[in-house]
N, C-alpha and C. Protein backbone atom coordinates (compact mmCIF):
# COMPACT_ATOMS: atom_id res chain seq x y z
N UNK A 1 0.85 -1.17 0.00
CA UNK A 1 0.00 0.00 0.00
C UNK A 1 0.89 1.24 0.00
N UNK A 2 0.43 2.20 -0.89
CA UNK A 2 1.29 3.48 -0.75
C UNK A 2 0.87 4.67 -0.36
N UNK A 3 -0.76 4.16 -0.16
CA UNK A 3 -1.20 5.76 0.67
C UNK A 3 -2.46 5.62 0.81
N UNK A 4 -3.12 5.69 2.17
CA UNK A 4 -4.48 5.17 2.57
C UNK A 4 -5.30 7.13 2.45
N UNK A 5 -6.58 6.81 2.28
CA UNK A 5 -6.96 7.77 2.02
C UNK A 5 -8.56 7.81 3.07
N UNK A 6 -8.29 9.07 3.78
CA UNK A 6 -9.29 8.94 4.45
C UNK A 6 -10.15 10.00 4.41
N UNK A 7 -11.79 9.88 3.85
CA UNK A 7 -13.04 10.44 3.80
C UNK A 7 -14.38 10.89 4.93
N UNK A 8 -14.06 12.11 5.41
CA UNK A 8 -14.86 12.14 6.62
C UNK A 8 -16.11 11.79 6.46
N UNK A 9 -16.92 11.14 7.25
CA UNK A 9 -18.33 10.96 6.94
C UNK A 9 -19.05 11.31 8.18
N UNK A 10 -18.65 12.10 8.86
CA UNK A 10 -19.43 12.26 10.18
C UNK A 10 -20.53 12.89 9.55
N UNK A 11 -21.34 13.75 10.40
CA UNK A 11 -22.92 14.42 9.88
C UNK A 11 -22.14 15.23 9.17
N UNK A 12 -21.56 16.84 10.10
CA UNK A 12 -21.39 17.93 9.29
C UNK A 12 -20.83 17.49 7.93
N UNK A 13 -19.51 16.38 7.37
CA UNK A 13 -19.26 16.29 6.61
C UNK A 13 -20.63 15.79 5.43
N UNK A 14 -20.82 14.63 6.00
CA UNK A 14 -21.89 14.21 5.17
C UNK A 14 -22.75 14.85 4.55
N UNK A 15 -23.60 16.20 5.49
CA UNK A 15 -24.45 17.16 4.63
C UNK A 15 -23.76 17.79 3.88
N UNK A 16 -22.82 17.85 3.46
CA UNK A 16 -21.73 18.97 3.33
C UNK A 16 -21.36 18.12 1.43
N UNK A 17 -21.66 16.75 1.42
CA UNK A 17 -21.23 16.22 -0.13
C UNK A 17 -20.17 15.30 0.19
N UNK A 18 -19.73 15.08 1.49
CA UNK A 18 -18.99 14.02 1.60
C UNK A 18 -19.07 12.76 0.78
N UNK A 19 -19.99 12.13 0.33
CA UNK A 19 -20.39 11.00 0.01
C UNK A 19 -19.93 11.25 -1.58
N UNK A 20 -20.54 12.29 -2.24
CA UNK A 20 -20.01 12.48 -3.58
C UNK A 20 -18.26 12.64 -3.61
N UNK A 21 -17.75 13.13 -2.38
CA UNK A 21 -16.33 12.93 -2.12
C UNK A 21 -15.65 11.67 -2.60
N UNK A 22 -16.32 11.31 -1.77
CA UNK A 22 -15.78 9.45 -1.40
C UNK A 22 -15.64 8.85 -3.11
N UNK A 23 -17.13 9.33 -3.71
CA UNK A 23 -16.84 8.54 -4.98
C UNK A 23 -15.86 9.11 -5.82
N UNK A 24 -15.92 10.58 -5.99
CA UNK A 24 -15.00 11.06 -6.96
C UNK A 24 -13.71 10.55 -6.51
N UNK A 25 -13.13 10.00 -5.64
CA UNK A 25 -11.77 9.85 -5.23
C UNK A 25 -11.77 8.25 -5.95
N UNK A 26 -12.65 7.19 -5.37
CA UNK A 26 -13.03 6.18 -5.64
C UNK A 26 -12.70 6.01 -7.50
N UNK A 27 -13.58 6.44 -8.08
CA UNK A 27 -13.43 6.81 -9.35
C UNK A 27 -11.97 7.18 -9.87
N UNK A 28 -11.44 8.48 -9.32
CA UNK A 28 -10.18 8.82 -9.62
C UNK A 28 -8.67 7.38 -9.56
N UNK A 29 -9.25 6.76 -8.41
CA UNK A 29 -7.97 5.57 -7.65
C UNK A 29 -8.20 4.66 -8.86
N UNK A 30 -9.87 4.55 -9.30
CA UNK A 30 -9.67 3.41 -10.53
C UNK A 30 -9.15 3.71 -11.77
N UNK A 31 -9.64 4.81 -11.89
CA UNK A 31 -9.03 5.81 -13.38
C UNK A 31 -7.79 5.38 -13.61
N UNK A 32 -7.04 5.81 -12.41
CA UNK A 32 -5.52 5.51 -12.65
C UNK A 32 -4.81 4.14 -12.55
N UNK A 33 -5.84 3.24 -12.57
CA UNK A 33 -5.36 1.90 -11.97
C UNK A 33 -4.77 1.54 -10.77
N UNK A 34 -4.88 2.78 -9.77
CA UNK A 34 -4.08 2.72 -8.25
C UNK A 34 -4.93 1.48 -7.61
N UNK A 35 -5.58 1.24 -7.35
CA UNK A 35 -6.32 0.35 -6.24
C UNK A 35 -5.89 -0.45 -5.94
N UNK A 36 -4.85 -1.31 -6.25
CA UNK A 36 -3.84 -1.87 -5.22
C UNK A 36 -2.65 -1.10 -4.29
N UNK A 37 -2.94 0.16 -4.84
CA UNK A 37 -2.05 0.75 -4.23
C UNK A 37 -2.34 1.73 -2.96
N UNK A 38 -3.77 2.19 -3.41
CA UNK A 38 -4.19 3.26 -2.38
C UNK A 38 -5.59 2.83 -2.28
N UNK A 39 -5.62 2.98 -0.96
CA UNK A 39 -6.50 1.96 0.53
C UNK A 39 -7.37 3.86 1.09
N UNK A 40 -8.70 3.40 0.31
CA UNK A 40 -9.90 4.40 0.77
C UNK A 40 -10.86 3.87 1.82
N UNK A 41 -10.86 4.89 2.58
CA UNK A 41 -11.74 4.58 3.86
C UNK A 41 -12.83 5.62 4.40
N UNK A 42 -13.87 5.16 4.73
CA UNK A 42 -14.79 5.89 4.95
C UNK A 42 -14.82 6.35 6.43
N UNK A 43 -14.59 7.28 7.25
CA UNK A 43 -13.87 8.05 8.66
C UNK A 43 -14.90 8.41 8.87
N UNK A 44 -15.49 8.41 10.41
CA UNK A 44 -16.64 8.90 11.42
C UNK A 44 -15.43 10.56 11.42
N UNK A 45 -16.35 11.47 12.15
CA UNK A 45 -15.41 12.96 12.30
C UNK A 45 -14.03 12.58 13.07
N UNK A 46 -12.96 13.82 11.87
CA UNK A 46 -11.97 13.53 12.10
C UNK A 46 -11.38 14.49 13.17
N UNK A 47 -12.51 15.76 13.11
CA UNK A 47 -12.36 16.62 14.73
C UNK A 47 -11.94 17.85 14.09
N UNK A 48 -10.53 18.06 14.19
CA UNK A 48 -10.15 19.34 13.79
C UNK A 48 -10.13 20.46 13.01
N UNK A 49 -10.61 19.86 11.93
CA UNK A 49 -11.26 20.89 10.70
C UNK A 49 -12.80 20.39 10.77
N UNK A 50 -13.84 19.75 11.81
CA UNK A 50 -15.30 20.00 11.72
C UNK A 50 -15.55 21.11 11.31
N UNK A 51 -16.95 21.66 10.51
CA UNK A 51 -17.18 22.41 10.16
C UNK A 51 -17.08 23.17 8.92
N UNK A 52 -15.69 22.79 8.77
CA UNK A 52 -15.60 23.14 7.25
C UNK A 52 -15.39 22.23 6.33
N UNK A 53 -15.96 21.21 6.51
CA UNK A 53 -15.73 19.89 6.01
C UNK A 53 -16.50 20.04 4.14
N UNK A 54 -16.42 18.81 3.26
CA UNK A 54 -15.80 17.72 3.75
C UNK A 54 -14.43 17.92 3.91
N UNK A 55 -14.10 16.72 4.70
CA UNK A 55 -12.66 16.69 5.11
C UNK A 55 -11.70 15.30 4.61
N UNK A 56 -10.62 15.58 4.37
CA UNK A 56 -9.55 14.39 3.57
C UNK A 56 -8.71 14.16 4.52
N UNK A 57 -8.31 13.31 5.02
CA UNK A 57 -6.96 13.08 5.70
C UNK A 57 -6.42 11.76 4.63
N UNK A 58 -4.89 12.04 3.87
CA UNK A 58 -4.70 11.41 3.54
C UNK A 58 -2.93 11.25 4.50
N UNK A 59 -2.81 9.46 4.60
CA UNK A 59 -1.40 9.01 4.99
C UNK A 59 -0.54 8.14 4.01
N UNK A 60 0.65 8.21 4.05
CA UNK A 60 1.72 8.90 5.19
C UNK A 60 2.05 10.07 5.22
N UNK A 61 1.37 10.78 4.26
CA UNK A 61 1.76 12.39 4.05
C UNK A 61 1.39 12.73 5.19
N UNK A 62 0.16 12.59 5.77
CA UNK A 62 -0.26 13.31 7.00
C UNK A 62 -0.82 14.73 6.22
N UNK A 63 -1.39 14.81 4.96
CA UNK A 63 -2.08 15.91 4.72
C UNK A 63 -3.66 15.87 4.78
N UNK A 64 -3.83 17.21 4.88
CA UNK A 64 -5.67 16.88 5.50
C UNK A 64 -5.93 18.18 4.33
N UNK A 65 -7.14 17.87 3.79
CA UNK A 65 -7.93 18.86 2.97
C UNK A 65 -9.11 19.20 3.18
N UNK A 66 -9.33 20.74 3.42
CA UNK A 66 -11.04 20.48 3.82
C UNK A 66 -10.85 22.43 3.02
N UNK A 67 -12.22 22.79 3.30
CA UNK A 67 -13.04 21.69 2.28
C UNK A 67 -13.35 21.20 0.92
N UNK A 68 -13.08 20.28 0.92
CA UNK A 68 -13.29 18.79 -0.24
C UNK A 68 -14.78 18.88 -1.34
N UNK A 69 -14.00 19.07 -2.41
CA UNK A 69 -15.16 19.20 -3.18
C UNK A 69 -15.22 18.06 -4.40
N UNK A 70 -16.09 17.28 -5.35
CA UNK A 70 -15.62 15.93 -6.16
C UNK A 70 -14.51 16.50 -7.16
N UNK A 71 -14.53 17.63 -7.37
CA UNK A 71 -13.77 17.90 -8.52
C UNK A 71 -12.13 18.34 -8.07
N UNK A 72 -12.14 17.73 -6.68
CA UNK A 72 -10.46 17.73 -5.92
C UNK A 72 -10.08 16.61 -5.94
N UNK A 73 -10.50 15.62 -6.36
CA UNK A 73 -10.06 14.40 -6.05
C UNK A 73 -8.98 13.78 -7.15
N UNK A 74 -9.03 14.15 -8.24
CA UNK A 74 -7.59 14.30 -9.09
C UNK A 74 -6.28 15.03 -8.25
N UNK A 75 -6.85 15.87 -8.10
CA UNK A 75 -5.39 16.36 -6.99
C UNK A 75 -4.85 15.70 -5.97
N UNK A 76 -5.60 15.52 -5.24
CA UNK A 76 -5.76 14.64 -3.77
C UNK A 76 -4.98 13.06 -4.55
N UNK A 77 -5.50 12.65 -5.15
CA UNK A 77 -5.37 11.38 -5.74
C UNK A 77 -3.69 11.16 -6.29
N UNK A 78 -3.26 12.68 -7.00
CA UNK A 78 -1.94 12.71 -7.25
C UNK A 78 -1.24 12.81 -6.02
């Protein structure tokens, strides 16, 4: 695995388009043929950026993106 990717889904995120998040990234990991490589996960709140969600925490970078819109997930994905 080379980089797990994590999708907030708590409420605020969720009303917020989280879910269309999740897929555009989803979509993007297959586009590129990554999916053996990068491990997507669906995250209860990740706390620190609530509110302005949605929110990305992706590892080992340790970078967090908020807020997350479907048409970031090419970026995120690179």
């Amino acid at each position: 695995m080379r980089a797990h990717v994590l999708v907030c889904r708590g409420p605020d995120c969720a009303s917020r388009g989280a879910q269309d998040v999740y897929t555009a990234v989803a979509w993007e990991v297959e586009r590129r043929g990554l999916s053996e490589e990068i491990v997507q996960t669906k995250s209860g709140c990740v706390g620190p950026l609530c509110g302005g969600g949605p929110v990305v925490c992706c590892y080992p970078t340790g970078a967090w993106y908020a807020p997350v819109a479907p048409t970031d997930a090419a970026a995120i994905v690179e």
